[in-house]
C-alpha atoms as a PDB file:
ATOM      1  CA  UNK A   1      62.750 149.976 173.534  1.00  0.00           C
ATOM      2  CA  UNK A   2      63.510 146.325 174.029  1.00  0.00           C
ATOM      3  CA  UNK A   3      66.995 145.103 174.440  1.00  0.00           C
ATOM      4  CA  UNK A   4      68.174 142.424 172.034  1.00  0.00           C
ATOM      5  CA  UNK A   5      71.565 142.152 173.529  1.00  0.00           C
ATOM      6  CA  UNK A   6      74.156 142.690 176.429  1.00  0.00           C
ATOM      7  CA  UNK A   7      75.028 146.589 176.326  1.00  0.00           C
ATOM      8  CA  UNK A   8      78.071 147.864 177.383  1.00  0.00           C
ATOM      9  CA  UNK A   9      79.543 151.270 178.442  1.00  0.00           C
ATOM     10  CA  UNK A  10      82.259 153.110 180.273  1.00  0.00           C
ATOM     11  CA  UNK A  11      85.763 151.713 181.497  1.00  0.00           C
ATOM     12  CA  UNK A  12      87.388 151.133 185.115  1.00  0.00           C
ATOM     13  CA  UNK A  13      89.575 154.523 185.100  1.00  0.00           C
ATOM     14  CA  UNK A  14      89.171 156.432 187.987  1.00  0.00           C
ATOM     15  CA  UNK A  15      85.938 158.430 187.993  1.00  0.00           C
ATOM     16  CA  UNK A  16      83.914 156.578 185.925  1.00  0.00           C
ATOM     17  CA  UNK A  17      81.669 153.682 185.845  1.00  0.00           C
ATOM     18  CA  UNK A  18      81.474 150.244 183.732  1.00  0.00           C
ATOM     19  CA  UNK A  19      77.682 149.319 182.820  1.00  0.00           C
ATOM     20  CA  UNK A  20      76.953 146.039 181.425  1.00  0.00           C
ATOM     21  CA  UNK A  21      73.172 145.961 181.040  1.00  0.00           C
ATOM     22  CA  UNK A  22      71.118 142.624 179.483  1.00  0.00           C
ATOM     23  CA  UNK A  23      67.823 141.357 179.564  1.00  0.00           C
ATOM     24  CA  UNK A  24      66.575 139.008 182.210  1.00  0.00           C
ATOM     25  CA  UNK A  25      63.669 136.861 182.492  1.00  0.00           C
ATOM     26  CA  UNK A  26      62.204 138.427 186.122  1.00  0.00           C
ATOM     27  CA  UNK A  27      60.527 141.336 185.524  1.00  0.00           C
ATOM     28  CA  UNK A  28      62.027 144.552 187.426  1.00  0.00           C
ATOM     29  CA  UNK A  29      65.618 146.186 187.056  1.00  0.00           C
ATOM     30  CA  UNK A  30      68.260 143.914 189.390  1.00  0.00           C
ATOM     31  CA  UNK A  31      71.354 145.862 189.904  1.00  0.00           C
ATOM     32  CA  UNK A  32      74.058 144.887 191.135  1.00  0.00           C
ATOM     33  CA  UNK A  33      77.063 147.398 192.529  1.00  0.00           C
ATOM     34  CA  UNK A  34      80.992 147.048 192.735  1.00  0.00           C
ATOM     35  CA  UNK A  35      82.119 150.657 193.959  1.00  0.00           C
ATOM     36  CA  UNK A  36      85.030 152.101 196.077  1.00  0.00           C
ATOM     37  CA  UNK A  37      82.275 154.757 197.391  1.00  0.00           C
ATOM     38  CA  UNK A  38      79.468 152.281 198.327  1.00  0.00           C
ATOM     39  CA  UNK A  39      79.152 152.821 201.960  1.00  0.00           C
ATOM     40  CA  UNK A  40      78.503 156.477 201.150  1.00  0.00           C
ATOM     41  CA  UNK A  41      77.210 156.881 197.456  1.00  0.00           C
ATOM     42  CA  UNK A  42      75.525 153.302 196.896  1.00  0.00           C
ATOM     43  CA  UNK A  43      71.977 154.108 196.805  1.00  0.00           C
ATOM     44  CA  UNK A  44      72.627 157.366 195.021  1.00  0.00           C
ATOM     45  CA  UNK A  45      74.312 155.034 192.202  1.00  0.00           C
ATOM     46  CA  UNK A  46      71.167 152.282 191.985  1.00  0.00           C
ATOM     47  CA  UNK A  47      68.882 155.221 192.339  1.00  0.00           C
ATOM     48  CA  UNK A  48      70.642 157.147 188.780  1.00  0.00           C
ATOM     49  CA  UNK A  49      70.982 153.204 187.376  1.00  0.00           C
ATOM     50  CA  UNK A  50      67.394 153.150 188.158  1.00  0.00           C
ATOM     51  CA  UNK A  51      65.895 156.205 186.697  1.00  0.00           C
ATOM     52  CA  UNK A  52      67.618 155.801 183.818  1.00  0.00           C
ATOM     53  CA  UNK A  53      66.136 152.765 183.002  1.00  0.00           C
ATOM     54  CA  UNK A  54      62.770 153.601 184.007  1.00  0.00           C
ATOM     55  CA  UNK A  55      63.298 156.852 181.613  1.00  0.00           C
ATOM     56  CA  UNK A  56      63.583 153.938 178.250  1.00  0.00           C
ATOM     57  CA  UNK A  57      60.557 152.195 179.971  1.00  0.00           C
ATOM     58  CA  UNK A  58      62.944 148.883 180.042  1.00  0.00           C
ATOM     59  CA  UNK A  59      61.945 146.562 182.771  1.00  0.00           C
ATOM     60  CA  UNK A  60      62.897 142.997 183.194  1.00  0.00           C
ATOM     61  CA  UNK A  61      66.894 144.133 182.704  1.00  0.00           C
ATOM     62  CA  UNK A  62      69.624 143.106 185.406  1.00  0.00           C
ATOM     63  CA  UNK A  63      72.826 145.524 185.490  1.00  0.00           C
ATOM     64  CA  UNK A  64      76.360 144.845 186.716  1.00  0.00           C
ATOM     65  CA  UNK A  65      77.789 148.325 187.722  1.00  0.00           C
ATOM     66  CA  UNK A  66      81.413 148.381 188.672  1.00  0.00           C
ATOM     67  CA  UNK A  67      81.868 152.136 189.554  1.00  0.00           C
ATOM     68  CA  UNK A  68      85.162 154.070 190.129  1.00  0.00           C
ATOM     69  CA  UNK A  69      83.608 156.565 191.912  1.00  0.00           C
ATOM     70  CA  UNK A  70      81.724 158.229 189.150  1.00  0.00           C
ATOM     71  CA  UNK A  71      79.463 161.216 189.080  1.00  0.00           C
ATOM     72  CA  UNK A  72      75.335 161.241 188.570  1.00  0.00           C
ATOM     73  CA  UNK A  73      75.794 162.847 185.056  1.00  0.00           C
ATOM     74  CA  UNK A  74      78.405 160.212 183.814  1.00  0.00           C
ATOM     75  CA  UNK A  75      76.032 157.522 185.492  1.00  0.00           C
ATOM     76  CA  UNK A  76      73.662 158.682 183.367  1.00  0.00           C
ATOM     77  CA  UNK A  77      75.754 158.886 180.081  1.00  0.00           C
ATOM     78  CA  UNK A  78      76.819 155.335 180.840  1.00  0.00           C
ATOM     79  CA  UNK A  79      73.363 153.761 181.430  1.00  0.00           C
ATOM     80  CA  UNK A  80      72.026 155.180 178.417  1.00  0.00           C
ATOM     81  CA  UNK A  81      75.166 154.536 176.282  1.00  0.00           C
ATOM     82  CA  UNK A  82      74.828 150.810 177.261  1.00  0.00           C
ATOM     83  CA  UNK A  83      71.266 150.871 176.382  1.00  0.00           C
ATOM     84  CA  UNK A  84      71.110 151.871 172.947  1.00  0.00           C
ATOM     85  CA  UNK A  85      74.342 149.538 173.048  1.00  0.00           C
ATOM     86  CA  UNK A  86      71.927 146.988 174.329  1.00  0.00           C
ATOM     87  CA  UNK A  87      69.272 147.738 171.768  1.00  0.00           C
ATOM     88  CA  UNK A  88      71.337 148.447 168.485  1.00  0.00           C
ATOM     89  CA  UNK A  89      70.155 151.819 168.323  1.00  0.00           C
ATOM     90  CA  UNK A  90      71.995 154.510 167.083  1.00  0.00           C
ATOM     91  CA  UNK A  91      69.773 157.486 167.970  1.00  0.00           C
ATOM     92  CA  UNK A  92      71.978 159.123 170.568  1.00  0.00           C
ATOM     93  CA  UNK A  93      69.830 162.029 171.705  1.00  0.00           C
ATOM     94  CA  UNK A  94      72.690 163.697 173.732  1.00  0.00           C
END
Protein backbone atom coordinates (compact mmCIF):
# COMPACT_ATOMS: atom_id res chain seq x y z
CA UNK A 1 0.00 0.00 0.00
CA UNK A 2 1.29 3.50 -0.50
CA UNK A 3 -0.37 6.43 1.08
CA UNK A 4 -1.49 9.22 -1.22
CA UNK A 5 -2.84 11.34 1.51
CA UNK A 6 -3.16 12.40 5.28
CA UNK A 7 -5.45 9.59 6.95
CA UNK A 8 -7.47 10.20 9.70
CA UNK A 9 -9.29 8.18 12.44
CA UNK A 10 -10.86 8.17 15.85
CA UNK A 11 -11.99 11.28 18.03
CA UNK A 12 -10.74 12.79 21.53
CA UNK A 13 -13.68 11.12 23.73
CA UNK A 14 -12.50 9.41 26.53
CA UNK A 15 -11.09 5.98 25.68
CA UNK A 16 -10.13 6.37 22.40
CA UNK A 17 -7.42 7.59 20.26
CA UNK A 18 -7.09 10.29 17.28
CA UNK A 19 -4.61 8.98 14.41
CA UNK A 20 -3.56 11.29 11.81
CA UNK A 21 -1.13 9.30 9.66
CA UNK A 22 0.77 10.93 6.27
CA UNK A 23 3.63 10.22 4.32
CA UNK A 24 7.03 11.63 5.06
CA UNK A 25 10.11 11.87 3.16
CA UNK A 26 12.60 9.91 5.93
CA UNK A 27 12.20 6.53 5.65
CA UNK A 28 10.93 4.72 9.01
CA UNK A 29 7.55 5.27 10.99
CA UNK A 30 8.04 8.69 13.35
CA UNK A 31 5.38 8.75 15.92
CA UNK A 32 4.64 11.08 17.87
CA UNK A 33 2.33 10.64 21.30
CA UNK A 34 -0.13 13.07 23.22
CA UNK A 35 -1.70 10.69 25.99
CA UNK A 36 -3.07 11.13 29.59
CA UNK A 37 -1.50 7.46 30.25
CA UNK A 38 2.03 8.07 28.82
CA UNK A 39 4.16 7.58 31.79
CA UNK A 40 2.61 4.13 32.08
CA UNK A 41 1.16 2.94 28.62
CA UNK A 42 3.50 5.02 26.13
CA UNK A 43 5.56 2.42 24.64
CA UNK A 44 2.70 -0.03 24.63
CA UNK A 45 0.85 2.73 22.35
CA UNK A 46 4.05 3.33 19.72
CA UNK A 47 4.62 -0.36 19.93
CA UNK A 48 0.50 -1.17 18.56
CA UNK A 49 1.09 2.28 16.23
CA UNK A 50 4.05 0.41 15.13
CA UNK A 51 2.96 -3.02 14.28
CA UNK A 52 0.24 -1.86 12.64
CA UNK A 53 2.06 -0.14 10.23
CA UNK A 54 4.63 -2.63 9.72
CA UNK A 55 1.50 -5.17 9.16
CA UNK A 56 0.54 -2.70 5.57
CA UNK A 57 4.38 -2.80 4.92
CA UNK A 58 4.15 1.28 4.97
CA UNK A 59 7.41 2.80 5.90
CA UNK A 60 8.49 6.33 5.47
CA UNK A 61 4.96 7.51 7.38
CA UNK A 62 5.09 9.95 10.51
CA UNK A 63 1.91 9.65 12.94
CA UNK A 64 0.46 12.18 15.39
CA UNK A 65 -1.39 10.07 18.08
CA UNK A 66 -3.36 12.02 20.60
CA UNK A 67 -4.73 9.14 22.82
CA UNK A 68 -7.48 9.32 25.53
CA UNK A 69 -6.40 6.45 27.09
CA UNK A 70 -7.41 3.92 24.53
CA UNK A 71 -7.13 0.19 24.42
CA UNK A 72 -4.58 -2.08 22.05
CA UNK A 73 -7.64 -3.32 19.98
CA UNK A 74 -9.08 0.25 19.32
CA UNK A 75 -5.32 1.30 18.61
CA UNK A 76 -5.41 -1.04 16.16
CA UNK A 77 -8.88 -0.21 14.58
CA UNK A 78 -7.69 3.38 14.47
CA UNK A 79 -4.29 2.86 12.76
CA UNK A 80 -5.73 0.83 10.17
CA UNK A 81 -8.89 2.98 9.72
CA UNK A 82 -6.53 5.97 9.07
CA UNK A 83 -4.60 3.96 6.68
CA UNK A 84 -6.93 2.90 4.17
CA UNK A 85 -8.13 6.61 5.00
CA UNK A 86 -4.64 7.50 4.00
CA UNK A 87 -4.62 5.34 0.92
CA UNK A 88 -8.28 5.73 -0.50
CA UNK A 89 -8.96 2.25 -0.04
CA UNK A 90 -12.09 0.93 0.77
CA UNK A 91 -11.27 -2.74 1.45
CA UNK A 92 -11.96 -2.82 5.17
CA UNK A 93 -11.01 -6.38 6.06
CA UNK A 94 -12.50 -6.16 9.64
Amino acid sequence: MELLGTGLAGTLESGDILIEIKSSAESGIAITLESIVANQFGQQIKKVIRETIQAYGLDGVTVHAVDKGSLDCTIRARVTTAILRGCQSDDYRW
